[in-house]
N, C-alpha and C. Protein backbone atom coordinates (compact mmCIF):
# COMPACT_ATOMS: atom_id res chain seq x y z
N UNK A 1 -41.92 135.10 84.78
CA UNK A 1 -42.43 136.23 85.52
C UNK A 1 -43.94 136.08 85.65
N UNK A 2 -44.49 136.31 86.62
CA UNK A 2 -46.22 136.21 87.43
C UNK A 2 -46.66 137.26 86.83
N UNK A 3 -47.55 137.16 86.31
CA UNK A 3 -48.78 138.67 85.70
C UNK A 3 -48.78 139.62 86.49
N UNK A 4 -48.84 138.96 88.30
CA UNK A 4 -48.19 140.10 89.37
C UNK A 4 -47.20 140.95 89.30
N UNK A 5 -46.21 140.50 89.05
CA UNK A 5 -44.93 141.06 89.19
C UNK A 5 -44.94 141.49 87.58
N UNK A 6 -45.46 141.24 86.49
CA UNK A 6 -45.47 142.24 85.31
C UNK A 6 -46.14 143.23 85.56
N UNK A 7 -47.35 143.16 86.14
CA UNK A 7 -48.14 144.28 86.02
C UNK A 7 -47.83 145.33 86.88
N UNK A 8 -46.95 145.01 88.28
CA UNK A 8 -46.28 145.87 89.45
C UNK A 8 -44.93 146.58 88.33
N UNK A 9 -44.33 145.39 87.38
CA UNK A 9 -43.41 146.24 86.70
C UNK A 9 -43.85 147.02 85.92
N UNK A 10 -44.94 147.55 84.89
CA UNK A 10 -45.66 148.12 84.15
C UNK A 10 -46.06 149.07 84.87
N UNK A 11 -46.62 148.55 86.29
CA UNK A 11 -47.17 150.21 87.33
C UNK A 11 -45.88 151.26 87.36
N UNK A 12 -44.94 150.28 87.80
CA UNK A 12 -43.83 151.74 88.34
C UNK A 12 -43.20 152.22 86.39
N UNK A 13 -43.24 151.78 85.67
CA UNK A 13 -42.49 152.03 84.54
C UNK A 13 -43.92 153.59 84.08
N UNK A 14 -44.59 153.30 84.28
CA UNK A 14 -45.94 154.61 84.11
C UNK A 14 -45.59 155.09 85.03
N UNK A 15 -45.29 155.08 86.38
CA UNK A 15 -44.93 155.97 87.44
C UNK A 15 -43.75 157.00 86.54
N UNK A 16 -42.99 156.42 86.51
CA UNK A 16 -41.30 156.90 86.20
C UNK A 16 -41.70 157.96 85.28
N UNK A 17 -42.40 157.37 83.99
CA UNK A 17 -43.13 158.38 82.92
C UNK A 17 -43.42 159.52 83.31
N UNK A 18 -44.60 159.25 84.30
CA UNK A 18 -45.56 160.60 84.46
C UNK A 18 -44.29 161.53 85.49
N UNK A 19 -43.23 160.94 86.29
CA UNK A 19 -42.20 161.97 87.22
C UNK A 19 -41.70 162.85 85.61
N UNK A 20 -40.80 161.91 85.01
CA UNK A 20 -40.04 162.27 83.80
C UNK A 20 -40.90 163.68 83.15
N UNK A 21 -41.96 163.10 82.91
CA UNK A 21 -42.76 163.81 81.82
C UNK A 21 -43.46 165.53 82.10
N UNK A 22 -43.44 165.02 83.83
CA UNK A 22 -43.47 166.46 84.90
C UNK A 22 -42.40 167.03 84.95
N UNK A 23 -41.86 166.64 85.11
CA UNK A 23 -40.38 166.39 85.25
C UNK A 23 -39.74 168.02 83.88
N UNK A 24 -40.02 167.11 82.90
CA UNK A 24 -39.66 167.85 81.68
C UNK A 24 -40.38 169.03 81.04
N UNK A 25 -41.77 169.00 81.57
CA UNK A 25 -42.31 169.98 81.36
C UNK A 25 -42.31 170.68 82.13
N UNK A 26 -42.05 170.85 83.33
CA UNK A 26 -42.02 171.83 84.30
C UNK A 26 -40.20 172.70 84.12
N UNK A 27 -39.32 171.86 83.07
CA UNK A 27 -38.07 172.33 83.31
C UNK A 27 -38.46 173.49 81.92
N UNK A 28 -39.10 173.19 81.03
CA UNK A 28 -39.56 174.00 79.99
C UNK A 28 -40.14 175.29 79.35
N UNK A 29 -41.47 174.88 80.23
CA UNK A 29 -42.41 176.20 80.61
C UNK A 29 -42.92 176.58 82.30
N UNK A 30 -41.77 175.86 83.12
CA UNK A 30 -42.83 176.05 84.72
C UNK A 30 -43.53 174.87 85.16
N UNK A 31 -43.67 175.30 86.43
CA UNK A 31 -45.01 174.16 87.11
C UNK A 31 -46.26 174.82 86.89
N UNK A 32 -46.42 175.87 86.69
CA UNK A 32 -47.77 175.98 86.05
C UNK A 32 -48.23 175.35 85.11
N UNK A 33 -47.39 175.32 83.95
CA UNK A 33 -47.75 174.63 83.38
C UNK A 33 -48.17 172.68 83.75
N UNK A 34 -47.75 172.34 84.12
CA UNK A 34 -47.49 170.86 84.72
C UNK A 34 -49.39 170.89 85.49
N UNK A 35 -49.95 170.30 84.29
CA UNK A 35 -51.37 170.19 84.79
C UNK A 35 -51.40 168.21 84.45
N UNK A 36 -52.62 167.67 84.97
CA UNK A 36 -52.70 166.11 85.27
C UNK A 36 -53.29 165.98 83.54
N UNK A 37 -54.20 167.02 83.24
CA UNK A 37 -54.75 166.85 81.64
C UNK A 37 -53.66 166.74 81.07
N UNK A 38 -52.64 168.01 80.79
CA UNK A 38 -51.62 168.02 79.84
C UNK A 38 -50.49 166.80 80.19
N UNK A 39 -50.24 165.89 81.08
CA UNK A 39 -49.21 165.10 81.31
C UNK A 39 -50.37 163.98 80.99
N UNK A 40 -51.25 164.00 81.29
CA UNK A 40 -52.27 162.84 80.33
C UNK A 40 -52.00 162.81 79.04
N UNK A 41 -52.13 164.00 78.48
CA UNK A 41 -52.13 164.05 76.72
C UNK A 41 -50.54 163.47 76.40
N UNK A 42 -49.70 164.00 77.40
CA UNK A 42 -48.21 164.18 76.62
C UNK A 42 -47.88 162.17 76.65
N UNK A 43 -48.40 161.75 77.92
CA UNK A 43 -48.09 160.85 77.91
C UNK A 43 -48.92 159.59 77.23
N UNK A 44 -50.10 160.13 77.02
CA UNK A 44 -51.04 159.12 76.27
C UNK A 44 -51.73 158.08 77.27
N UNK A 45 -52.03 158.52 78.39
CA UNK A 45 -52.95 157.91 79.43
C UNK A 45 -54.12 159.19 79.57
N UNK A 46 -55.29 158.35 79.99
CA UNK A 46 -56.41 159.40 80.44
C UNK A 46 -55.51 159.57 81.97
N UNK A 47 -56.38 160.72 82.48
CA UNK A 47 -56.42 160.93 83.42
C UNK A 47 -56.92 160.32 84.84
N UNK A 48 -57.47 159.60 84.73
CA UNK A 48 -57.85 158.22 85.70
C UNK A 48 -56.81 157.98 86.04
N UNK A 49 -55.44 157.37 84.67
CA UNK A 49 -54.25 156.64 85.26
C UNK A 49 -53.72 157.24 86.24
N UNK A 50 -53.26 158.79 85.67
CA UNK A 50 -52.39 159.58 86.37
C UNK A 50 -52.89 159.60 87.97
N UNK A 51 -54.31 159.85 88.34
CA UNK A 51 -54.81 159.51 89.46
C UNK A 51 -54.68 158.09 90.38
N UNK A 52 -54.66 157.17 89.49
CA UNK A 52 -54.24 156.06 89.88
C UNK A 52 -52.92 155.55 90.68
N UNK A 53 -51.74 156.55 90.56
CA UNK A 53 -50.68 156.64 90.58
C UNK A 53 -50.65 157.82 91.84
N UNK A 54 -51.18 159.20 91.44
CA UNK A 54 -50.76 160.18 92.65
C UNK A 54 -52.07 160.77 92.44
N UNK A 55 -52.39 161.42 93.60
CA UNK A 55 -53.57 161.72 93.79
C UNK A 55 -53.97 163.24 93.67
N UNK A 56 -52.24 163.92 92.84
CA UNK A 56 -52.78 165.19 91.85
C UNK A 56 -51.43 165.63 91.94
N UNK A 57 -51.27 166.90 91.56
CA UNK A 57 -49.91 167.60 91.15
C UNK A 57 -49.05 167.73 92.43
N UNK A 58 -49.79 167.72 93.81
CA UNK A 58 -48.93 168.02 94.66
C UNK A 58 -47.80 166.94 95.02
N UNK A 59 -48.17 165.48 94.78
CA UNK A 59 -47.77 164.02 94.81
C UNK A 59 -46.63 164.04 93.84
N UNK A 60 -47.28 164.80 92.72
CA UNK A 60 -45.90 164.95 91.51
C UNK A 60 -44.98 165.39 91.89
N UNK A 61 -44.99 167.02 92.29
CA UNK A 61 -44.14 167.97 92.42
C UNK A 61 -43.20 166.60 94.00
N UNK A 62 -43.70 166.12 94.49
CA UNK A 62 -43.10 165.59 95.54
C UNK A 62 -42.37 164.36 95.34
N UNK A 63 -43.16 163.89 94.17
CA UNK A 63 -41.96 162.43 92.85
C UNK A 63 -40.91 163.48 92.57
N UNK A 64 -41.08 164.19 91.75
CA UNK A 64 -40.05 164.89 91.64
C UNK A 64 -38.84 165.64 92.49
N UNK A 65 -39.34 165.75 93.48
CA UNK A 65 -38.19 166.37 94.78
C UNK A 65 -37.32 165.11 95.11
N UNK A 66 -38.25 163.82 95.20
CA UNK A 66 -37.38 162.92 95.54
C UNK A 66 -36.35 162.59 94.94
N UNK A 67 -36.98 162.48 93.55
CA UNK A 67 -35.75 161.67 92.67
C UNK A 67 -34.60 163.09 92.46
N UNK A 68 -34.86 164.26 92.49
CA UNK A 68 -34.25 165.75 92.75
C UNK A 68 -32.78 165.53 93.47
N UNK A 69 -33.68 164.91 95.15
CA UNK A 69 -32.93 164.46 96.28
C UNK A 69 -31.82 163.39 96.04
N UNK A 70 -32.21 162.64 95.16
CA UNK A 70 -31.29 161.30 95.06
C UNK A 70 -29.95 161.79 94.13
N UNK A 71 -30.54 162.52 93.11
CA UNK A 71 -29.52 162.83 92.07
C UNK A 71 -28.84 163.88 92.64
N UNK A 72 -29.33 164.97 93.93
CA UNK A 72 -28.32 165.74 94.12
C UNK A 72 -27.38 165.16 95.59
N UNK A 73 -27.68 164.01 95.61
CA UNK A 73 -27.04 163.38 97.00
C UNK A 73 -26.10 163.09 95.95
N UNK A 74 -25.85 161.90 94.91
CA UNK A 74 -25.07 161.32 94.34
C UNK A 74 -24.32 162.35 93.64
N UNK A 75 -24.44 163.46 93.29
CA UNK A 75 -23.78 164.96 92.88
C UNK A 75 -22.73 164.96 93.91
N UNK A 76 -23.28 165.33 94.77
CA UNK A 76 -22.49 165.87 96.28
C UNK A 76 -21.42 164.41 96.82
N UNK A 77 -21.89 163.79 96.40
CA UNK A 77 -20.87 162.54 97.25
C UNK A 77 -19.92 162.11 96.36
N UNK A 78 -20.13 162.67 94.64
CA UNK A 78 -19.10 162.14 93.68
C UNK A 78 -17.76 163.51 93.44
N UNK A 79 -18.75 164.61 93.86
CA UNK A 79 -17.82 166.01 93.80
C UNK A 79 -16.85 165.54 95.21
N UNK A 80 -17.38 165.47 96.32
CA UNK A 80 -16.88 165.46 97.72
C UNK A 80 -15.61 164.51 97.50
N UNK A 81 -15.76 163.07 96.83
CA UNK A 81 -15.06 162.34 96.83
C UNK A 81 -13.85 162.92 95.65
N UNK A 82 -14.12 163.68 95.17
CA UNK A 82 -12.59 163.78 93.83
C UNK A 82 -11.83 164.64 94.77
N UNK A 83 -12.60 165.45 95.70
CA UNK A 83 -11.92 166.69 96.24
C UNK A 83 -10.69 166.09 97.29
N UNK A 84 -9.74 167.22 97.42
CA UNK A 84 -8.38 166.24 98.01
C UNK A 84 -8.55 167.12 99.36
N UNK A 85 -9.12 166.70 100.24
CA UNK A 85 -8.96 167.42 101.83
C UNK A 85 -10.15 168.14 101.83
N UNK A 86 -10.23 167.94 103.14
CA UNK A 86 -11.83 169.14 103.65
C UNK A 86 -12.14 170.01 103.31
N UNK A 87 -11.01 171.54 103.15
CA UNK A 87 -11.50 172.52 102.49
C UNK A 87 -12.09 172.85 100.71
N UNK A 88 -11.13 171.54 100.21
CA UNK A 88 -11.83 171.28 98.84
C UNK A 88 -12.90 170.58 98.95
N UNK A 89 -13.35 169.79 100.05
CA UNK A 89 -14.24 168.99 99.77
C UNK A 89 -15.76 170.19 99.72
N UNK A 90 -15.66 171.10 100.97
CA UNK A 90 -16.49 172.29 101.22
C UNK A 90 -17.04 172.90 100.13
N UNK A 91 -15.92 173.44 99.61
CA UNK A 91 -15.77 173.84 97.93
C UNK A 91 -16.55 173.07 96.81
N UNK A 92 -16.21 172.32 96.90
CA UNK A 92 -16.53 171.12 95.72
C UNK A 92 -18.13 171.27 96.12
N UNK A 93 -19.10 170.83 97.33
CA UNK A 93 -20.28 170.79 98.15
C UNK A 93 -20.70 172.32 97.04
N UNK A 94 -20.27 172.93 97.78
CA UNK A 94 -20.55 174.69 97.28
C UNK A 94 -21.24 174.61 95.97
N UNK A 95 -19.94 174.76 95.35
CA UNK A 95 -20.06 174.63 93.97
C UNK A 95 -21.39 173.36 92.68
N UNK A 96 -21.20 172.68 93.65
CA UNK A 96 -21.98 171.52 92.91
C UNK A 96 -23.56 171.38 93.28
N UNK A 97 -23.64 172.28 94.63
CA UNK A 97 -25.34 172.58 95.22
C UNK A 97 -25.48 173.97 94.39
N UNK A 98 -24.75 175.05 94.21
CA UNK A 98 -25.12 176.10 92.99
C UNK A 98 -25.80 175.47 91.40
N UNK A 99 -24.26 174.41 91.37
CA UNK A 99 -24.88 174.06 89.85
C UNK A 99 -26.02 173.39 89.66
N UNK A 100 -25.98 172.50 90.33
CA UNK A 100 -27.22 171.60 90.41
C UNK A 100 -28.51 172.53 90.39
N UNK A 101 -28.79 173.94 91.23
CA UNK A 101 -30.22 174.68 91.22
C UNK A 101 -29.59 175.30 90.20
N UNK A 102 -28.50 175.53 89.22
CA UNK A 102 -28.80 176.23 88.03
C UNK A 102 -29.43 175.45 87.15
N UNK A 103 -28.77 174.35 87.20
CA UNK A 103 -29.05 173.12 85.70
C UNK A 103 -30.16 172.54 85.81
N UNK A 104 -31.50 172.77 86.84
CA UNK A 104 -32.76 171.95 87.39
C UNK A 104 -33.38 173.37 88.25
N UNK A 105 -33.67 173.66 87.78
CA UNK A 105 -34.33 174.78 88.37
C UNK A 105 -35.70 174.41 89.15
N UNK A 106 -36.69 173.90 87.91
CA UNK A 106 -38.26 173.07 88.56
C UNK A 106 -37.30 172.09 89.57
N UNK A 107 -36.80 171.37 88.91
CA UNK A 107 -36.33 170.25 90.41
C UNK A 107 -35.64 170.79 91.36
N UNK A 108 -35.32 171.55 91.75
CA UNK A 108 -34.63 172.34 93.22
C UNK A 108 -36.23 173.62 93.42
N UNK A 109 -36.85 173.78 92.48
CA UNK A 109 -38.42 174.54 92.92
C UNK A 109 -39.11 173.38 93.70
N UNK A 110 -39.37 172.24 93.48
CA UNK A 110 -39.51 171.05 93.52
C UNK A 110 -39.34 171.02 94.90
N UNK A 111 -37.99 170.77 95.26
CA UNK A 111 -37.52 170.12 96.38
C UNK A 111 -37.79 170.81 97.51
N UNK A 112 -37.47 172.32 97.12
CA UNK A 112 -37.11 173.51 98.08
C UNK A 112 -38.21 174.79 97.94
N UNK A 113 -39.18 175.13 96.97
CA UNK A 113 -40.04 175.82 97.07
C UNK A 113 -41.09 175.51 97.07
N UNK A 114 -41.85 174.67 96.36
CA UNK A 114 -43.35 174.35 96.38
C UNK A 114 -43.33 172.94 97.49
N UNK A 115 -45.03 173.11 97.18
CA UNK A 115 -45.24 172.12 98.43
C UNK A 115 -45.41 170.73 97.72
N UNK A 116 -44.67 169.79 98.06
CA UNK A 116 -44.90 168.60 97.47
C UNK A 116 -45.37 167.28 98.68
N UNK A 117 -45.43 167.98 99.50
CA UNK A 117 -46.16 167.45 101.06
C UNK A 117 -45.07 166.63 101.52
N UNK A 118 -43.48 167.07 101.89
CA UNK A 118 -42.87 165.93 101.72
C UNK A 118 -42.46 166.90 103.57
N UNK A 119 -42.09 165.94 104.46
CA UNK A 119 -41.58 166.82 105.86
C UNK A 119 -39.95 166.89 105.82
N UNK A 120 -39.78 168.14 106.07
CA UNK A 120 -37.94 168.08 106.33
C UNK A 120 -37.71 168.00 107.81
N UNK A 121 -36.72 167.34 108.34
CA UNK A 121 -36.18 168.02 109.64
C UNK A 121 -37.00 167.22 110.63
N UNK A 122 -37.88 165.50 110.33
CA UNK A 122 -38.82 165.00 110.89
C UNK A 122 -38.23 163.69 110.88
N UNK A 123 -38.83 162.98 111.81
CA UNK A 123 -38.08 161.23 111.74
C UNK A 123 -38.98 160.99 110.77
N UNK A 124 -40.63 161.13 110.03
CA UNK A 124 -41.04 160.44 108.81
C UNK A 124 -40.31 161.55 107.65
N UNK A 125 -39.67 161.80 107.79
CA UNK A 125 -38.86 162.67 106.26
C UNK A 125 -38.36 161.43 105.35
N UNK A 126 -38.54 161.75 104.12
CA UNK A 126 -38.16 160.13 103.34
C UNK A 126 -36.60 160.35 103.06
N UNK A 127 -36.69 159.05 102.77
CA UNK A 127 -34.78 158.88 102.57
C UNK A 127 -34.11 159.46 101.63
N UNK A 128 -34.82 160.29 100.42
CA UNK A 128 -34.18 160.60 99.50
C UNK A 128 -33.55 162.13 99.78
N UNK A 129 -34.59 163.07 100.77
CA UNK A 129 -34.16 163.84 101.06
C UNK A 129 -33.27 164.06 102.64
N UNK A 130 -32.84 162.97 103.42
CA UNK A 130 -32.39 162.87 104.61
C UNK A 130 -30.94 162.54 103.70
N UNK A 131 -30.99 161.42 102.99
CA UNK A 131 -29.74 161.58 102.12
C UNK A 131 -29.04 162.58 101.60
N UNK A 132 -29.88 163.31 100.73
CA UNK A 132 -29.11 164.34 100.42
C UNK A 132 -28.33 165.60 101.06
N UNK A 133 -29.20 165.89 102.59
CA UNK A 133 -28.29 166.40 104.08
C UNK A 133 -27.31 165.67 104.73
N UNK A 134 -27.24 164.36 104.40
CA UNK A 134 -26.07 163.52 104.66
C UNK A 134 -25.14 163.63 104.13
N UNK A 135 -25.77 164.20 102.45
CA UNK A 135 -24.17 164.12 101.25
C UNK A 135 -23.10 165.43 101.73
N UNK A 136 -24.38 166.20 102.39
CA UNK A 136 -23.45 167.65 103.27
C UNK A 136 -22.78 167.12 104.24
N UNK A 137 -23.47 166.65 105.02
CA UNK A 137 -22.96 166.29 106.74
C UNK A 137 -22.04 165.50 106.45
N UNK A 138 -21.75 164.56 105.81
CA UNK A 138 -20.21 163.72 105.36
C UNK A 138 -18.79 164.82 105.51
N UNK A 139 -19.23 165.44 104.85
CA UNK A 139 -17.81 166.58 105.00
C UNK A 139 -17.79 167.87 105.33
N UNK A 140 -18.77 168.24 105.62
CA UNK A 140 -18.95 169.49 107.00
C UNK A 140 -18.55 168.77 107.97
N UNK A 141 -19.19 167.28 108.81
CA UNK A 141 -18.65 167.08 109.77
C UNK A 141 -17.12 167.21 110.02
N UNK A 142 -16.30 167.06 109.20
CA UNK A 142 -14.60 166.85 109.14
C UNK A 142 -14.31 168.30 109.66
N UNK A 143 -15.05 169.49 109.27
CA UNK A 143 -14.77 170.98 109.22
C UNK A 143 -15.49 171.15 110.73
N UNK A 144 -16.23 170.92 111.69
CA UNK A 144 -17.05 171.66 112.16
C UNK A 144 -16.08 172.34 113.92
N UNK A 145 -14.91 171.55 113.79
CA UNK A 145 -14.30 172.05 114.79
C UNK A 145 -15.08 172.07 116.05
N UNK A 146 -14.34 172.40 117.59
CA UNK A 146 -14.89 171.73 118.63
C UNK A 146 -15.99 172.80 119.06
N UNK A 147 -16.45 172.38 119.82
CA UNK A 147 -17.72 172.57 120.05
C UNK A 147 -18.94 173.29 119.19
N UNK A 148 -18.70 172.95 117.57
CA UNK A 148 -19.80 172.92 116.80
C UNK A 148 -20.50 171.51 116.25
N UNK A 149 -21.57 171.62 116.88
CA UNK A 149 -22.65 170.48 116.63
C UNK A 149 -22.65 170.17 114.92
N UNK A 150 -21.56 169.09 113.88
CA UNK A 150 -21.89 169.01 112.77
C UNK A 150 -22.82 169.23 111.68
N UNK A 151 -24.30 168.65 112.85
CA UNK A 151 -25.77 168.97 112.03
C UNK A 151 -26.11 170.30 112.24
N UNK A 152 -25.58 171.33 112.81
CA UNK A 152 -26.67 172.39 112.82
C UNK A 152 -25.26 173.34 111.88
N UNK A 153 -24.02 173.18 111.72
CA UNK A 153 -23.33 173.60 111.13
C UNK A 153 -23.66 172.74 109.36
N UNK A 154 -24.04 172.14 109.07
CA UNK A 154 -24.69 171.55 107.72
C UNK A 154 -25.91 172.04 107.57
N UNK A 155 -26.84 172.65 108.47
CA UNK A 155 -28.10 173.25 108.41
C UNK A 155 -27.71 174.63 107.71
N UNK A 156 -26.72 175.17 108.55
CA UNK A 156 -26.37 176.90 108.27
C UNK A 156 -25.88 176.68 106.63
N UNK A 157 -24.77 176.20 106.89
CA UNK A 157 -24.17 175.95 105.03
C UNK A 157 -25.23 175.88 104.18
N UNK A 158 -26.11 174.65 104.33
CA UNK A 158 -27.14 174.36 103.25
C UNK A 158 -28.19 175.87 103.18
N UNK A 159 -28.57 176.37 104.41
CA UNK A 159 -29.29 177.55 104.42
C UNK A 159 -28.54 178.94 103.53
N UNK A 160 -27.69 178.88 103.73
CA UNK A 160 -26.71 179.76 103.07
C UNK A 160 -26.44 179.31 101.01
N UNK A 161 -26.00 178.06 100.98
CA UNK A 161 -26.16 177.76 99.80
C UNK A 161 -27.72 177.93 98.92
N UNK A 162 -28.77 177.88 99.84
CA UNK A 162 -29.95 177.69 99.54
C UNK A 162 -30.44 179.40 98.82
N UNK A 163 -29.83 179.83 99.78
CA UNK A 163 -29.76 181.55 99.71
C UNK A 163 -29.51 182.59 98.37
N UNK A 164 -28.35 181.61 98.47
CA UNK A 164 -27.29 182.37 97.22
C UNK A 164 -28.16 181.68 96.17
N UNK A 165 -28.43 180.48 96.02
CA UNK A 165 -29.13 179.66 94.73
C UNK A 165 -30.50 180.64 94.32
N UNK A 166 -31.20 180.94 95.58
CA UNK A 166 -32.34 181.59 95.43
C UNK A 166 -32.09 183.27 94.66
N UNK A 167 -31.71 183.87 95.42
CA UNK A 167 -31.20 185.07 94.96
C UNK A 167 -30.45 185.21 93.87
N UNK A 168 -29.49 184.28 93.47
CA UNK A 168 -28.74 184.26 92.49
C UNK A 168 -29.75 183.98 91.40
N UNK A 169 -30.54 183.05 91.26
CA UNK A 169 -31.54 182.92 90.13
C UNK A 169 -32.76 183.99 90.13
N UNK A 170 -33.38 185.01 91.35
CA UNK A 170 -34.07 185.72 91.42
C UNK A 170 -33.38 186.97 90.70
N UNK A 171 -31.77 186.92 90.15
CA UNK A 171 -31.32 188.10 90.12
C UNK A 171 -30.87 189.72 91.05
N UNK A 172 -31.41 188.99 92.19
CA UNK A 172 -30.91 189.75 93.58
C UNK A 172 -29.69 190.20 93.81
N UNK A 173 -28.69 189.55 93.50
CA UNK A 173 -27.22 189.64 92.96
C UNK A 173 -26.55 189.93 92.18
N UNK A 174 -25.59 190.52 92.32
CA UNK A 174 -24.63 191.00 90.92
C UNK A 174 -23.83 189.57 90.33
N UNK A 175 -24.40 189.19 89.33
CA UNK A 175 -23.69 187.66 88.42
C UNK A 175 -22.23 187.80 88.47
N UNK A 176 -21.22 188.56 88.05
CA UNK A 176 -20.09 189.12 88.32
C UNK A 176 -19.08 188.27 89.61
N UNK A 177 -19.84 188.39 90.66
CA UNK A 177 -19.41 187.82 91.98
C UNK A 177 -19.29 186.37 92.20
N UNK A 178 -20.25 185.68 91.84
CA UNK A 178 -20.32 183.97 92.48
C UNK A 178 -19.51 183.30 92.80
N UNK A 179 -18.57 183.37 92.32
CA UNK A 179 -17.29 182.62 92.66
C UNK A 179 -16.96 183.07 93.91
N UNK A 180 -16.90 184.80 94.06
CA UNK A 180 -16.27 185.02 95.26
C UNK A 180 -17.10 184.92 96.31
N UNK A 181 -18.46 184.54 96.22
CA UNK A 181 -19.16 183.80 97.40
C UNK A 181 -18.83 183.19 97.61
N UNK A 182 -18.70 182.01 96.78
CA UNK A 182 -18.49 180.69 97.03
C UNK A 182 -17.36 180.61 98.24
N UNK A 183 -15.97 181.31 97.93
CA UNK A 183 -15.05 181.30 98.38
C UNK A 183 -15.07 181.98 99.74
N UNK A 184 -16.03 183.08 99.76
CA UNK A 184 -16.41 183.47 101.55
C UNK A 184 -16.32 182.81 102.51
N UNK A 185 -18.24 181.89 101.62
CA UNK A 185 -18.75 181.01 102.06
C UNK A 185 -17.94 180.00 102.74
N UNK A 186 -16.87 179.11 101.94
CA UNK A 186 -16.28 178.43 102.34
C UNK A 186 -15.09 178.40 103.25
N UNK A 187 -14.62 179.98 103.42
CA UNK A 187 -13.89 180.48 104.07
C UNK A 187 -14.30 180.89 105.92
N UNK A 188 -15.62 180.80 105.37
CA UNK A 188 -16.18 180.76 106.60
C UNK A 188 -16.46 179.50 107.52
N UNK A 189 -16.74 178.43 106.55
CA UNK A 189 -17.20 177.11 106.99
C UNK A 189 -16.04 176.07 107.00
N UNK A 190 -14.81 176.67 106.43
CA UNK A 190 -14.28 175.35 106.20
C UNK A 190 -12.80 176.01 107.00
N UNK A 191 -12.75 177.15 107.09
CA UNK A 191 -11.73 177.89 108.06
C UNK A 191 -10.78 178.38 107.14
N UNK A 192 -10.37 180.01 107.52
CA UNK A 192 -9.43 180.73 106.14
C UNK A 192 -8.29 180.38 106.33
C-alpha cells in the first residue's frame, strides 16, 4: 500500500469518526449539543482536523443525513422485500419509515429538519438521499393505478409518513392510535 492510499485511508476512517461521534452525540443530548470543540475533545483531534474534513456543523449534520439516507433506503428495501404483495409491501414502507424516525430521531432531524445544505427534489441531490425515495417508489409504483404519476404519489405517502413521524414525536397525537394510521394511510395508498 502507497503512503497515498494509507493516508486517503486514515482521512476517511477520521471522517467516519467525527459522522459516528456526531452522530452519537446528537442521538444523546441533541444537536445543540453537537459543537466542532466538543467532537474535538470526544474524539481526540484539535479542531483544525475536524475543519479539515467539513467546514463546520452544517457539513456534519449533512454526513449524517446521508449515511441516515443509506441506512433508511436499505430499511425500506429489506422490509419491502419480506412483504408478500403490494399492499403488504405499502405497510411494511409505513411501518419501517415510523420506526426508523422513532429509533434515530437526530438522524431523521438530520435528514428532514435541519439544514445540512443537502438539495431534495434537484438533479445535484446526492445519491444517498434520491435512493432512499427510490426505496418508496419501488413499491408505490406497483400501487399507483392509472393515471397516477408513481413519483408524485411517493411524494404524497412520504409527505404523509413524514407528518405522522413529526407529530407523532412532537406529541400532537394521541399514542393510542398509530397503528390505525398506519392502516388508513395505507388504505388509502395501496387501495381498501
Amino acid at each position: 500500500m502507497s503512503l497515498q492510499e494509507r493516508k486517503e485511508r486514515e482521512r476517511a476512517g477520521r471522517e467516519r469518526l467525527i459522522v459516528a461521534t456526531a452522530r452519537e452525540l446528537a442521538e444523546q443530548q441533541g444537536w445543540d449539543a453537537v459543537t466542532t470543540r466538543r467532537l474535538a475533545e470526544r474524539i481526540e483531534y484539535s479542531q483544525p482536523v475536524l475543519y479539515s474534513h467539513f467546514r463546520g456543523k452544517r457539513e456534519i449534520i449533512g454526513a449524517v443525513a446521508l449515511e441516515g439516507a443509506a441506512e433508511m433506503a436499505a430499511a425500506l428495501r429489506a422490509a419491502a422485500s419480506a412483504a408478500d404483495g403490494p399492499r403488504a409491501q405499502v405497510t411494511a414502507l409505513a411501518r419501517t419509515y415510523l420506526d426508523f424516525a422513532e429509533r434515530n430521531p437526530a438522524v431523521y432531524d438530520a435528514m428532514f429538519q435541519l439544514d445540512g445544505g443537502l438539495p431534495f427534489a434537484h438533479d445535484d441531490t446526492p445519491e444517498p438521499l434520491k435512493d432512499a425515495f427510490a426505496a418508496l417508489l419501488e413499491s408505490l409504483g406497483q400501487v399507483a393505478g392509472d393515471g397516477v404519476h408513481p413519483a408524485l404519489l411517493t411524494e404524497t405517502f412520504w409527505a404523509a409518513l413524514h407528518g405522522l413521524a413529526t407529530l407523532t414525536r412532537a406529541r400532537r397525537l394521541p399514542p393510542g392510535d398509530t397503528e390505525r394510521r398506519v392502516e388508513l394511510l395505507v388504505d388509502r395508498f395501496a387501495g381498501a
